[in-house]
N, C-alpha and C. Protein backbone atom coordinates (compact mmCIF):
# COMPACT_ATOMS: atom_id res chain seq x y z
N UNK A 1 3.91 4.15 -14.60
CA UNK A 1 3.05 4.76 -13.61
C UNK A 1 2.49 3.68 -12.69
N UNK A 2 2.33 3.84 -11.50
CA UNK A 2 1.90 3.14 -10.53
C UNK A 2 0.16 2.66 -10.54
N UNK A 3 0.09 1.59 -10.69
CA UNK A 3 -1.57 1.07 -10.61
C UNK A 3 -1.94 0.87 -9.45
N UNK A 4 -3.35 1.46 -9.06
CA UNK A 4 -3.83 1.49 -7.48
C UNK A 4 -4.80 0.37 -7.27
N UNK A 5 -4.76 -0.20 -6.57
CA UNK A 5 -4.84 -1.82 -6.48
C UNK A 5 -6.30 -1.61 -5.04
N UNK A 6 -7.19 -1.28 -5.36
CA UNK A 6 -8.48 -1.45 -4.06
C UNK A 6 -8.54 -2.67 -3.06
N UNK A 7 -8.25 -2.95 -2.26
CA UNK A 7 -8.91 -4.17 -1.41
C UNK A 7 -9.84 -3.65 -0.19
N UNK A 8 -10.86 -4.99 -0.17
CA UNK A 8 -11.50 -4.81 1.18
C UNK A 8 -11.86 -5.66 2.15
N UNK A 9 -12.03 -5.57 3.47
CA UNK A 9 -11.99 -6.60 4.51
C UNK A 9 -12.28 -8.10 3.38
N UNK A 10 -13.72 -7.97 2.59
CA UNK A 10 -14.30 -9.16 1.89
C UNK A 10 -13.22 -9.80 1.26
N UNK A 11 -12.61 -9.15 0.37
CA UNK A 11 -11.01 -9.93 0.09
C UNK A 11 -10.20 -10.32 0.50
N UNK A 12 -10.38 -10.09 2.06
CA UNK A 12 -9.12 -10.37 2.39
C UNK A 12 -7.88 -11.24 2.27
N UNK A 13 -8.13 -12.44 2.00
CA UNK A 13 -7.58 -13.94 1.73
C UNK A 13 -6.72 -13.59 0.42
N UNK A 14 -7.77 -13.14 -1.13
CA UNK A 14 -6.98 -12.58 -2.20
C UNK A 14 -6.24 -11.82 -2.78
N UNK A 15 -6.39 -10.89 -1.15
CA UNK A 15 -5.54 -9.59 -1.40
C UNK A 15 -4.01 -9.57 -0.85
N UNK A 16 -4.30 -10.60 0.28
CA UNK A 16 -3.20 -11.91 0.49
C UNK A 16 -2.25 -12.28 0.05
N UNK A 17 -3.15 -13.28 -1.04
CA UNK A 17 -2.39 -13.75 -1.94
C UNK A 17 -1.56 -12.74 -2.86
N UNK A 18 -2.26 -12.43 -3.61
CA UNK A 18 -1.84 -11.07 -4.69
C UNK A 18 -0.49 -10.68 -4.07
N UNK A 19 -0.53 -10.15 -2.96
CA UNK A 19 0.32 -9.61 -2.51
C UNK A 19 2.02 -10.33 -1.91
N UNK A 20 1.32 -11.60 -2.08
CA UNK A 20 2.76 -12.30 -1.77
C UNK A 20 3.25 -12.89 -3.08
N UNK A 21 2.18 -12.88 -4.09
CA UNK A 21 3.16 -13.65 -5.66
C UNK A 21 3.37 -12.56 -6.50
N UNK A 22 3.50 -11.56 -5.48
CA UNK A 22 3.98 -10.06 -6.36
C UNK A 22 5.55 -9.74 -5.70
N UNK A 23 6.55 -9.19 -6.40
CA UNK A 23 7.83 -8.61 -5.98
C UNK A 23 7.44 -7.30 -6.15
N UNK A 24 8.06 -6.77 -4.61
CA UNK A 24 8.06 -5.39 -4.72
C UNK A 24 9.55 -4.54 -4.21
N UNK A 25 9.74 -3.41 -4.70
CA UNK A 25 10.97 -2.98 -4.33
C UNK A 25 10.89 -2.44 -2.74
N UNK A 26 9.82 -1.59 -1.93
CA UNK A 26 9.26 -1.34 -0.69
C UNK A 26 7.69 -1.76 -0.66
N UNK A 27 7.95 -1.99 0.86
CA UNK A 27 6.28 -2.20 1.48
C UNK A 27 6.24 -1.31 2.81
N UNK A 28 5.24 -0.51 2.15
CA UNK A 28 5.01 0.46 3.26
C UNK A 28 4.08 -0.51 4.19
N UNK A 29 4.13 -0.14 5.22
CA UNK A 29 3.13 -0.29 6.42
C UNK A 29 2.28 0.92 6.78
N UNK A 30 1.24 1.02 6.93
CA UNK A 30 0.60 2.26 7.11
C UNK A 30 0.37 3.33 6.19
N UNK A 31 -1.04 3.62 5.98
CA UNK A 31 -1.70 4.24 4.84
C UNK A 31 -2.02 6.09 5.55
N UNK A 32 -0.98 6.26 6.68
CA UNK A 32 -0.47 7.22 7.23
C UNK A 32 -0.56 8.25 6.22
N UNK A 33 -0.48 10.01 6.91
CA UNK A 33 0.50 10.84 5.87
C UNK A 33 1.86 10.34 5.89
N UNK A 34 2.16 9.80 6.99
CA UNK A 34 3.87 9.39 6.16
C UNK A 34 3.99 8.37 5.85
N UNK A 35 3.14 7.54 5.78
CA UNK A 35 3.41 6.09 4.99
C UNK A 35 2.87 6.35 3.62
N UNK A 36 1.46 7.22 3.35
CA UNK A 36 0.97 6.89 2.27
C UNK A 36 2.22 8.50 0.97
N UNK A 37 2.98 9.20 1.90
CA UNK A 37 4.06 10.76 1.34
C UNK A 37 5.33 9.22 0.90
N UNK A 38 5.65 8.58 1.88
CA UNK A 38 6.94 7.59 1.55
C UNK A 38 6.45 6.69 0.48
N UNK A 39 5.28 6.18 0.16
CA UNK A 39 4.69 5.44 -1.18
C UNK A 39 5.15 5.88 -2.13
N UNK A 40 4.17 7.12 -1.89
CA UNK A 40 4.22 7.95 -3.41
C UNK A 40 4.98 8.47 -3.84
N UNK A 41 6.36 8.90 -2.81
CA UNK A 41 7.56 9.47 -3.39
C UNK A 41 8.41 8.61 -3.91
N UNK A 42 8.45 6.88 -3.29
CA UNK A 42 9.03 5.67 -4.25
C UNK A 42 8.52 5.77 -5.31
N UNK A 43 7.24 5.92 -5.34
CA UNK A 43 6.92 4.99 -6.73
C UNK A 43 7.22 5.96 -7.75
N UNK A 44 6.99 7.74 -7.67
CA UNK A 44 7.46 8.49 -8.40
C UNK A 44 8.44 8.21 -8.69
N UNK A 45 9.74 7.62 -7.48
CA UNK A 45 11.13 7.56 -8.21
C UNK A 45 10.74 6.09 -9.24
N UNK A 46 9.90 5.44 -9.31
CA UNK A 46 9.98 4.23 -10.36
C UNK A 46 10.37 2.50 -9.42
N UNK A 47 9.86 3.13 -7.68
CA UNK A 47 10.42 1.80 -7.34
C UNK A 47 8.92 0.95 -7.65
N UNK A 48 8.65 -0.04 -7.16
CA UNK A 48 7.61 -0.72 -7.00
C UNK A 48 7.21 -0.80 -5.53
N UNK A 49 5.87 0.09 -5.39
CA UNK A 49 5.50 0.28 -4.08
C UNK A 49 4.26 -0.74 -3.51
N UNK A 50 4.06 -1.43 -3.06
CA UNK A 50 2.55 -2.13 -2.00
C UNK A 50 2.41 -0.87 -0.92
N UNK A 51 1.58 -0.53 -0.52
CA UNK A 51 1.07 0.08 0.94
C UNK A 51 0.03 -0.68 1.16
N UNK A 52 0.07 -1.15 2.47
CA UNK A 52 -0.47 -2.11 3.54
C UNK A 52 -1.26 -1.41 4.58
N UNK A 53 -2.70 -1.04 4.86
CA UNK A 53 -2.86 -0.41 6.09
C UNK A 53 -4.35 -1.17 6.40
N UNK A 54 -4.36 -1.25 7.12
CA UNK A 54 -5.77 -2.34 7.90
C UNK A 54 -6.61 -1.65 7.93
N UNK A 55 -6.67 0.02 7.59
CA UNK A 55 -8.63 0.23 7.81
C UNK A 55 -8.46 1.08 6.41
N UNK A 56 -9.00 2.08 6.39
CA UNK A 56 -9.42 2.95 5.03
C UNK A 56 -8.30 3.56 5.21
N UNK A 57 -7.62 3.99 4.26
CA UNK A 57 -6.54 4.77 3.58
C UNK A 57 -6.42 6.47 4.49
N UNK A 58 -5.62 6.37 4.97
CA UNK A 58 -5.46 7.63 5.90
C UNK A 58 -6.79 8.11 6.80
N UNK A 59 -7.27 6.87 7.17
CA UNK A 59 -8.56 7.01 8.35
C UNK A 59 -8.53 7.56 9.31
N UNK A 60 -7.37 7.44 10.07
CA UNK A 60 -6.87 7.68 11.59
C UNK A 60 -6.23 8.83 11.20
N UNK A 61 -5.81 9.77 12.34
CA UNK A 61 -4.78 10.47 12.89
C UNK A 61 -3.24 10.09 12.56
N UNK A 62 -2.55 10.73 11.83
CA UNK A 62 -1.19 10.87 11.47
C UNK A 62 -0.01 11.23 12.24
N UNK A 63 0.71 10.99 11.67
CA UNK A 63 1.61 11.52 12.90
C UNK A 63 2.99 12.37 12.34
């Protein structure tokens, strides 16, 4: 099962890091409905997902 990993602006530097001495199978960009629907349908299949989005998790307008 997929572990949900919190970061915030204050981390930024460690969340950074973390994120580059980790292998992942996809990296979403955008915490979108279709970035955060394309996450969750990898990781259901068992890939190893990161999602990446610069403000709060589906903040903005979708598309």
């Amino acid at each position: 099962m997929a572990k949900n990993i919190k970061f915030s602006n204050l981390d930024r530097k460690k969340s950074i890091e973390t994120l580059s001495k980790t292998k992942y199978d996809l990296v979403v960009i955008g915490g979108g409905i279709t970035g955060g629907g394309i996450a969750l349908d990898a990781a259901s299949r068992g890939l190893k997902v990161a999602l990446v989005e610069k403000g709060d998790f589906a903040s903005g307008t979708s598309s």
